[in-house]
Protein backbone atom coordinates (compact mmCIF):
# COMPACT_ATOMS: atom_id res chain seq x y z
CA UNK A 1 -12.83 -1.77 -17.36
CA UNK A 2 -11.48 1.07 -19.36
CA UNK A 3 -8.30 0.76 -21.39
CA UNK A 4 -5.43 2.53 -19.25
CA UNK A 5 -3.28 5.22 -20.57
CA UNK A 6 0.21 3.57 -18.60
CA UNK A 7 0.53 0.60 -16.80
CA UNK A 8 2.80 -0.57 -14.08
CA UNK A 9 3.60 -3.81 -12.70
CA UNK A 10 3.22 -3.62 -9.36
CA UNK A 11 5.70 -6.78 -7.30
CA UNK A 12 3.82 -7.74 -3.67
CA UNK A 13 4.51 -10.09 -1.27
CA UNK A 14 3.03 -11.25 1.75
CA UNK A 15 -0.66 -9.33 0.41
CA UNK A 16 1.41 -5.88 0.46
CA UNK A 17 2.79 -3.73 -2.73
CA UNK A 18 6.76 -3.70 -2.73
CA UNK A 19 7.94 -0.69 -1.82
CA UNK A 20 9.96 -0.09 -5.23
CA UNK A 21 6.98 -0.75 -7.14
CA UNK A 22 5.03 1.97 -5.00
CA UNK A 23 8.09 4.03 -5.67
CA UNK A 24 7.54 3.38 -9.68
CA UNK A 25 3.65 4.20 -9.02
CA UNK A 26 4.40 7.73 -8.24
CA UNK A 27 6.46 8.20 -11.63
CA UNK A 28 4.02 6.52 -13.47
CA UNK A 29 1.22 8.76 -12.05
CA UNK A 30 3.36 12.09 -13.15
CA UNK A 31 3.38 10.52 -16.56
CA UNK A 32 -0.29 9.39 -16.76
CA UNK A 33 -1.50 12.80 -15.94
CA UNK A 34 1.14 14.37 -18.91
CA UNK A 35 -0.38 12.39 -21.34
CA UNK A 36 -4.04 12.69 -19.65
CA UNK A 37 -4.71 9.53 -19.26
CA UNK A 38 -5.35 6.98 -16.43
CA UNK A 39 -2.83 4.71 -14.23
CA UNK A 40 -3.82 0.84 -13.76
CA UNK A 41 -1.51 -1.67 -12.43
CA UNK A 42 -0.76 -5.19 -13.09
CA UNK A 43 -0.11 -8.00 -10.03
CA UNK A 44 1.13 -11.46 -10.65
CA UNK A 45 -1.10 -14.03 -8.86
CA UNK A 46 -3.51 -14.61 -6.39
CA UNK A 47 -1.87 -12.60 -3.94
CA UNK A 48 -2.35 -9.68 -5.95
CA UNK A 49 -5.80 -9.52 -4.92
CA UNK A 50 -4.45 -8.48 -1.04
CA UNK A 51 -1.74 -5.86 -2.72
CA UNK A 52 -4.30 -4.27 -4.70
CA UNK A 53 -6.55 -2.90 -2.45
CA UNK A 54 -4.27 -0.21 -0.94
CA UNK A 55 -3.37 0.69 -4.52
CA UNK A 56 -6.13 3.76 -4.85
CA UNK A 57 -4.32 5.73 -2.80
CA UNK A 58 -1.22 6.03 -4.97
CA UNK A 59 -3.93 6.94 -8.06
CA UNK A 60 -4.45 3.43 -9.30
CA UNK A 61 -7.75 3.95 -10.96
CA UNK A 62 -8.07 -0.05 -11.81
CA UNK A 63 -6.30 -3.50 -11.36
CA UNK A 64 -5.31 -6.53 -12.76
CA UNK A 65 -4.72 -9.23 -11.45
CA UNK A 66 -2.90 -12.43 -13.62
CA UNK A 67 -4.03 -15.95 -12.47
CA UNK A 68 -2.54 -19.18 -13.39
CA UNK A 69 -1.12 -22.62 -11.76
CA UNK A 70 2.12 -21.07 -13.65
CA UNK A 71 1.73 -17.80 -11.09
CA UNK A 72 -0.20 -18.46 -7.96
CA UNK A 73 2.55 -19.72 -6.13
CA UNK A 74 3.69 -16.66 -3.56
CA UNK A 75 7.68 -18.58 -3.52
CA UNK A 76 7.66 -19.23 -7.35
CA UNK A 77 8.60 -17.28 -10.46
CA UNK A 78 8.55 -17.99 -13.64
CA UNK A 79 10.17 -15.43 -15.74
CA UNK A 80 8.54 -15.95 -18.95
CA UNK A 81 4.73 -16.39 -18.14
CA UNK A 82 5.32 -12.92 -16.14
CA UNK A 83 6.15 -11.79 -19.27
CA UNK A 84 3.30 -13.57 -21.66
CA UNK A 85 0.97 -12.27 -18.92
CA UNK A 86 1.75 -8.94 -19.56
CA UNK A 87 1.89 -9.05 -23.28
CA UNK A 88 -1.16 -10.24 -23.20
CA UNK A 89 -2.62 -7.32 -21.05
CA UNK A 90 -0.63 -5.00 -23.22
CA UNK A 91 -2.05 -5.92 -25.97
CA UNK A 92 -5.45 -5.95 -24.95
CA UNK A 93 -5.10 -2.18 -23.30
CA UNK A 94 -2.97 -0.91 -25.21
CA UNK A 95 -1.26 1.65 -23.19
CA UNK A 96 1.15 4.22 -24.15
CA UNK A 97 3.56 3.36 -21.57
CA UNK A 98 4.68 0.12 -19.05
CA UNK A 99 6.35 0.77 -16.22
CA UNK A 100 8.14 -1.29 -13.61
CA UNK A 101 10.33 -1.40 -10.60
CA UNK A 102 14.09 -1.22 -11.07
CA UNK A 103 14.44 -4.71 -9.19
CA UNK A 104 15.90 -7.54 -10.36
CA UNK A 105 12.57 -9.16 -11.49
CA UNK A 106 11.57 -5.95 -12.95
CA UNK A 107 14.23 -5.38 -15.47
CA UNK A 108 13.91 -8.81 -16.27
CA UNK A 109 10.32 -8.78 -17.06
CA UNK A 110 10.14 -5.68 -18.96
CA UNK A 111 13.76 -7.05 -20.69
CA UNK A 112 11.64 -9.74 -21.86
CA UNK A 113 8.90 -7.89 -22.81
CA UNK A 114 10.91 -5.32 -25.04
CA UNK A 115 12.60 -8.80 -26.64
CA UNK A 116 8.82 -10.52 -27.31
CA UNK A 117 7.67 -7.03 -28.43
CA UNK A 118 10.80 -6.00 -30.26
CA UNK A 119 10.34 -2.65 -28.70
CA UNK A 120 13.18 -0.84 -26.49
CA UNK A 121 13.56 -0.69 -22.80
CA UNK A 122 15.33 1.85 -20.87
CA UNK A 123 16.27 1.09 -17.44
CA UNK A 124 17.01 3.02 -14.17
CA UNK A 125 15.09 6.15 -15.06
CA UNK A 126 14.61 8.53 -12.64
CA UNK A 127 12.22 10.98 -14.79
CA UNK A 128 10.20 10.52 -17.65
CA UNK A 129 7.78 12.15 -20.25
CA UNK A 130 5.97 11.89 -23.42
CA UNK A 131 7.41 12.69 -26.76
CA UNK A 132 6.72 12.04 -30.22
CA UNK A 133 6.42 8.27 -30.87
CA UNK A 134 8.39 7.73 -27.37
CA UNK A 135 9.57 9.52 -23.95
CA UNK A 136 11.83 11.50 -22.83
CA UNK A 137 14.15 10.40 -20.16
CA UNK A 138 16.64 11.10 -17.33
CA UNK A 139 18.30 7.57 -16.35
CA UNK A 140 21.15 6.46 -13.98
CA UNK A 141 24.45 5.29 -15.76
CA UNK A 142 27.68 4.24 -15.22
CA UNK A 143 26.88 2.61 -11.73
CA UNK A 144 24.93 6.21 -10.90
CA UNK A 145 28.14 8.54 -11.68
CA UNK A 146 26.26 10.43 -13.88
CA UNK A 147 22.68 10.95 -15.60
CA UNK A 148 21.89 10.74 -19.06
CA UNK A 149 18.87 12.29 -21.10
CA UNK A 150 17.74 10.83 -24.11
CA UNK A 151 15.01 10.02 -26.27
CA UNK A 152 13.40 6.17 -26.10
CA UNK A 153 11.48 5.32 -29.36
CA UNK A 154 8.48 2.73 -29.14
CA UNK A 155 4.86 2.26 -28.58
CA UNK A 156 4.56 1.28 -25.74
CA UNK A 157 7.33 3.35 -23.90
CA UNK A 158 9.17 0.55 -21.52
CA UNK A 159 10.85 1.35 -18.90
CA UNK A 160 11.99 0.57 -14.95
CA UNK A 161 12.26 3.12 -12.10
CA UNK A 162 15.55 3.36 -10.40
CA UNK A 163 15.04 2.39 -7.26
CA UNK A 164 15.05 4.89 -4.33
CA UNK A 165 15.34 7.69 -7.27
CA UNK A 166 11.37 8.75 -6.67
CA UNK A 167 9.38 8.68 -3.29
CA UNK A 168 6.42 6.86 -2.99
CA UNK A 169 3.22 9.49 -2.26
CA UNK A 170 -0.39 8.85 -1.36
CA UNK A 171 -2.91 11.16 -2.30
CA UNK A 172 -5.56 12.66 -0.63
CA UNK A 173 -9.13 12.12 -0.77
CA UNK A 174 -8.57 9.18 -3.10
CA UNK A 175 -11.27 6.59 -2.87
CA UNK A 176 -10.97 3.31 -0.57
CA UNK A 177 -11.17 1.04 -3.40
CA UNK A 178 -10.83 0.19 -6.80
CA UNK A 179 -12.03 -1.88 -10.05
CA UNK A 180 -10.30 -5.49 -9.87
CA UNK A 181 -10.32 -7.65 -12.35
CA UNK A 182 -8.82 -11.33 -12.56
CA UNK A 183 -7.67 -12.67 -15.50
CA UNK A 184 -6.05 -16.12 -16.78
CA UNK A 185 -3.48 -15.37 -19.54
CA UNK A 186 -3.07 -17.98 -22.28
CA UNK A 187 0.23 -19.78 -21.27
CA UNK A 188 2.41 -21.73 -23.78
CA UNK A 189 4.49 -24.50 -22.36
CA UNK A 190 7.43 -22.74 -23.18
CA UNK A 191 6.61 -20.04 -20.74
CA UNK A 192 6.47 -22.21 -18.19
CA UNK A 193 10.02 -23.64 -18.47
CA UNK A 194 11.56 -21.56 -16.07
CA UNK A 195 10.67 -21.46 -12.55
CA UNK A 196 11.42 -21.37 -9.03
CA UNK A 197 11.81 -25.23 -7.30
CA UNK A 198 13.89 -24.14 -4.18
CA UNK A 199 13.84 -20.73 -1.98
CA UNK A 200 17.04 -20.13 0.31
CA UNK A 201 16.18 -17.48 3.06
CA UNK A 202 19.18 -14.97 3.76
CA UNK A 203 20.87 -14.07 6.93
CA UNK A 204 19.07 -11.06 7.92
CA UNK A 205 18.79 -11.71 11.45
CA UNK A 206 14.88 -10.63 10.86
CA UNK A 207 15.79 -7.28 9.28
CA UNK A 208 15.81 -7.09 5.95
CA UNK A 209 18.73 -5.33 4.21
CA UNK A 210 16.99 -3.46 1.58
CA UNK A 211 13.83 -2.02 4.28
CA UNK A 212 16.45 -1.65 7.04
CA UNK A 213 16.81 1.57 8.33
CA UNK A 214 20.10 1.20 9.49
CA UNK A 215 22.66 -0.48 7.68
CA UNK A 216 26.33 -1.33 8.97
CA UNK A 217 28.95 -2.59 6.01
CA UNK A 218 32.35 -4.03 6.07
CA UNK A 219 34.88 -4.19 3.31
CA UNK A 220 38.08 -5.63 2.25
CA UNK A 221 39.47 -4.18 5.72
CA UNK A 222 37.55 -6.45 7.93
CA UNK A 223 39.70 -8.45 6.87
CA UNK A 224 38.14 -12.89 7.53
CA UNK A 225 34.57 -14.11 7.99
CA UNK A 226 35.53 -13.57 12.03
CA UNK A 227 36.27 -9.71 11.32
CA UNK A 228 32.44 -9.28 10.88
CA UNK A 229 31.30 -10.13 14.53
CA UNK A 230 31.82 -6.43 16.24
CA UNK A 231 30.02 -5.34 12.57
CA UNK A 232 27.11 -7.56 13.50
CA UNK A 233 26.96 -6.73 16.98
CA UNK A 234 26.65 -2.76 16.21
CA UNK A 235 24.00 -3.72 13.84
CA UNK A 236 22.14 -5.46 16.54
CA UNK A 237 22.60 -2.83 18.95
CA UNK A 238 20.95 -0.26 16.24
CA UNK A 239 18.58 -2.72 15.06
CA UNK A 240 19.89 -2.71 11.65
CA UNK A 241 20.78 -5.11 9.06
CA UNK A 242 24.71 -6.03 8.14
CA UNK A 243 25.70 -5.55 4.51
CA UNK A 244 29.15 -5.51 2.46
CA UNK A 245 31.43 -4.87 -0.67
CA UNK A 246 31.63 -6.81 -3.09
CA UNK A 247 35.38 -7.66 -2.74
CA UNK A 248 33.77 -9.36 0.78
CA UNK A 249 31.37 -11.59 -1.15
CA UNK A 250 34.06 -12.43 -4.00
CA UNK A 251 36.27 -13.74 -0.95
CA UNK A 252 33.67 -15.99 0.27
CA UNK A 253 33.62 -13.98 3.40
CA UNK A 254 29.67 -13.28 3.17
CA UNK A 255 26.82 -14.46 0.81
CA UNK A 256 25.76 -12.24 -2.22
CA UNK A 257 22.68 -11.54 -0.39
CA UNK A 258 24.49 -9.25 1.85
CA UNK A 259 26.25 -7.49 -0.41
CA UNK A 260 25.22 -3.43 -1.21
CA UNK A 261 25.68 -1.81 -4.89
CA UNK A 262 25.42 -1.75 -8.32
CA UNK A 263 25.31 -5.41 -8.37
CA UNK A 264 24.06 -6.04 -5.39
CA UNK A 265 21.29 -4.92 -3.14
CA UNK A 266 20.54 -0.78 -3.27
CA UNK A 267 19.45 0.68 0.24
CA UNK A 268 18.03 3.72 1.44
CA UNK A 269 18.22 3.93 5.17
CA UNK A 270 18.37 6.82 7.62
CA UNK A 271 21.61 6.13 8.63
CA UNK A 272 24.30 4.17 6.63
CA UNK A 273 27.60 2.90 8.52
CA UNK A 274 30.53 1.47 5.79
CA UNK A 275 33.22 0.30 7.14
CA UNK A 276 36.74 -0.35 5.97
CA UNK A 277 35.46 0.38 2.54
CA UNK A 278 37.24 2.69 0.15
CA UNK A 279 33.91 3.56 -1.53
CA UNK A 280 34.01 2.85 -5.32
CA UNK A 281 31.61 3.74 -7.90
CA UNK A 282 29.86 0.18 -8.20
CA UNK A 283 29.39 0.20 -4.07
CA UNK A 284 28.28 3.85 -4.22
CA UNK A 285 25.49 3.39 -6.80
CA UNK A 286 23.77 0.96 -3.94
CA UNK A 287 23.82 3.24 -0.88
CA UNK A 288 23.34 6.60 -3.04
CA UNK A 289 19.75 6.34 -1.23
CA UNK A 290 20.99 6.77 2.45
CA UNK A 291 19.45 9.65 4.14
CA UNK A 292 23.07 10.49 6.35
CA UNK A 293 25.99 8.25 5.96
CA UNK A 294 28.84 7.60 8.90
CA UNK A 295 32.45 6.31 7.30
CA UNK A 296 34.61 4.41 9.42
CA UNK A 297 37.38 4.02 7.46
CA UNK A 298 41.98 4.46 8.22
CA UNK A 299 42.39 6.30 4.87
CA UNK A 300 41.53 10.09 4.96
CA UNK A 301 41.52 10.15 1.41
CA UNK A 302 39.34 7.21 0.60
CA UNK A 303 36.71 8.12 -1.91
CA UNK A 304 33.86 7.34 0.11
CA UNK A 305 34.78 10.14 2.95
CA UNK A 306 33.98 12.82 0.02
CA UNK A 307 29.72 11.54 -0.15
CA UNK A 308 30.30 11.15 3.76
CA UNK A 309 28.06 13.30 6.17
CA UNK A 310 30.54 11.99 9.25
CA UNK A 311 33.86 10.37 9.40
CA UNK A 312 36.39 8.42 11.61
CA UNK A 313 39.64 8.29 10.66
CA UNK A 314 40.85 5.21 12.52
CA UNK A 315 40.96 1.37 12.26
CA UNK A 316 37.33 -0.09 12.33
CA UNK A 317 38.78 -3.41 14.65
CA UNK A 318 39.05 -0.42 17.29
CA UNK A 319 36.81 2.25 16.43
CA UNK A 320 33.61 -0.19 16.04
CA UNK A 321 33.99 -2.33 19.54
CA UNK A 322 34.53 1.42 21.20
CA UNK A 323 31.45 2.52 19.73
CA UNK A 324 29.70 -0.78 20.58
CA UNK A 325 30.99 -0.36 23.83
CA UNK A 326 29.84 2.97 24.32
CA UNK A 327 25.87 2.19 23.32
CA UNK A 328 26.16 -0.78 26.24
CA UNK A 329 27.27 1.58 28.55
CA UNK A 330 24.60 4.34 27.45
CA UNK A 331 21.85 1.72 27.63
CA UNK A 332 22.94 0.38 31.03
CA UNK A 333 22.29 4.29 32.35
């Protein structure tokens, strides 16, 4: 296949294309065409095979897909022959530009690939295009209170797409399928040191937190582990997932894996329900994707009532069994 002008790594699970990496596919494609070039994507094992197919219609024009013992496993991940694997395609292709997801294994991979390269990496971009021996970028800092623009140097370009920043689009009139190519990268025993021996599911109740489209969170004013249960029983009732702070998780209240923001998960529902959380700039940078967002909170000057499309003032250990309450009675109609 021909070389490609920008590559992306493209994250899949279950035979389907994560929905941050289709995210990072769209900002890939606007650079692509600025530099006239093409758009191919990358998939870590086997799997990737099942991913790729849908990938024409966000204007993949070929795929690879990296196959190894070291990869094949859907529940492993091995950090560093993700990274050789790439490398290797990098090299070969030599493309002006990698791209990734801003997920946790994205900005790992491409970290690693900047270190093996010695090349930059910007993170958390939200727009990009080419310069002079580089890109020009627009990136999230400071837990998403503000954007910066500057200049990354490098060949390639390296960067991750802030999640929920850019929509994933499919074109039209693209064609069913695509070029697909496996590939076995050459795999040092050093690459293979790290990997995944045990998976823990979270508590999602069968929604997940980061696809949910509703999400209901409780801060420090829940108050105990047992302040969460009218929380979890509104989130039933919408068919939602339950999330926190992080002051929650750091009192052993919840697991990490429930926790929203800048070090935590980022969501983008339709409708996000905090409650009893004052809204700081770390929490805020996770839910900044949240099409409307409901506060529950006692403070009328908490921070998080100024990004807030509806408020109520009031104590969420009476305003959240009322409301709870009040969808019963609605349903029982």
């Amino acid at each position: 296949m021909a070389a490609a002008s920008v590559l992306v790594l493209v994250e899949h699970a279950a035979g389907e294309p994560d929905e941050l990496s289709l995210q990072a596919l769209a900002l890939a494609r606007g650079y692509a065409a600025a530099v006239d070039g093409t758009l191919a994507a990358v998939l870590i094992g086997a799997a990737g095979r099942d991913a790729a197919a849908v990938l024409a219609a966000h204007g993949v024009t070929s795929a690879f897909v990296a196959r190894h013992d070291a990869l094949d496993d859907p529940d492993g991940f091995a950090p560093d022959a993700w990274a050789a694997s790439l490398i290797e395609l990098i090299e070969r292709l030599a493309p002006a530009a990698v791209l990734a997801a801003g997920s946790d294994r994205g900005n790992e991979i491409l970290a690693r690939v900047g270190a093996r390269l010695d090349q930059p990496m910007a993170a958390n971009c939200v727009e990009a295009a080419p310069a002079q021996a580089g890109a020009h970028l627009t990136r999230i800092r400071w837990g998403g209170s503000l954007l910066e623009e500057a200049t990354l140097d490098g060949t390639p370009v390296l960067l991750t797409v802030a999640p929920h920043a850019v929509a994933a689009q499919t074109l039209e009139g693209t064609p069913q399928t695509l070029p697909e190519e496996s590939f076995t990268p050459d795999l040092a025993a050093e690459d293979q040191r790290v990997a995944v021996v045990e998976r823990v599911a979270a508590r999602t109740g069968g929604v997940s937190l980061s696809d949910a489209t509703v999400v209901v969170s409780g801060g420090r004013g829940v108050g105990s582990t047992e302040g969460f249960a009218a929380i979890e029983e509104l989130a039933a009732l919408l068919g939602g997932a339950v999330g926190c702070s992080r002051a929650v998780t750091m009192a052993g209240w919840r697991p990490h894996s429930d926790q929203v923001g800048q070090t935590g998960t980022k969501i983008a529902p339709e409708l996000y329900i905090p409650c009893g959380i004052s809204g700081a700039t770390q929490h805020m940078a996770g839910c900044k994707g949240a099409k409307r967002l409901l506060a529950i909170n006692p403070d009328a000057e908490a921070p998080i009532l100024a990004s807030a499309d509806y408020a109520v003032i009031g104590d969420l250990h009476t305003v959240v069994p009322a409301i709870n309450a009040a969808i019963r009675k609605a349903r029982e109609t």
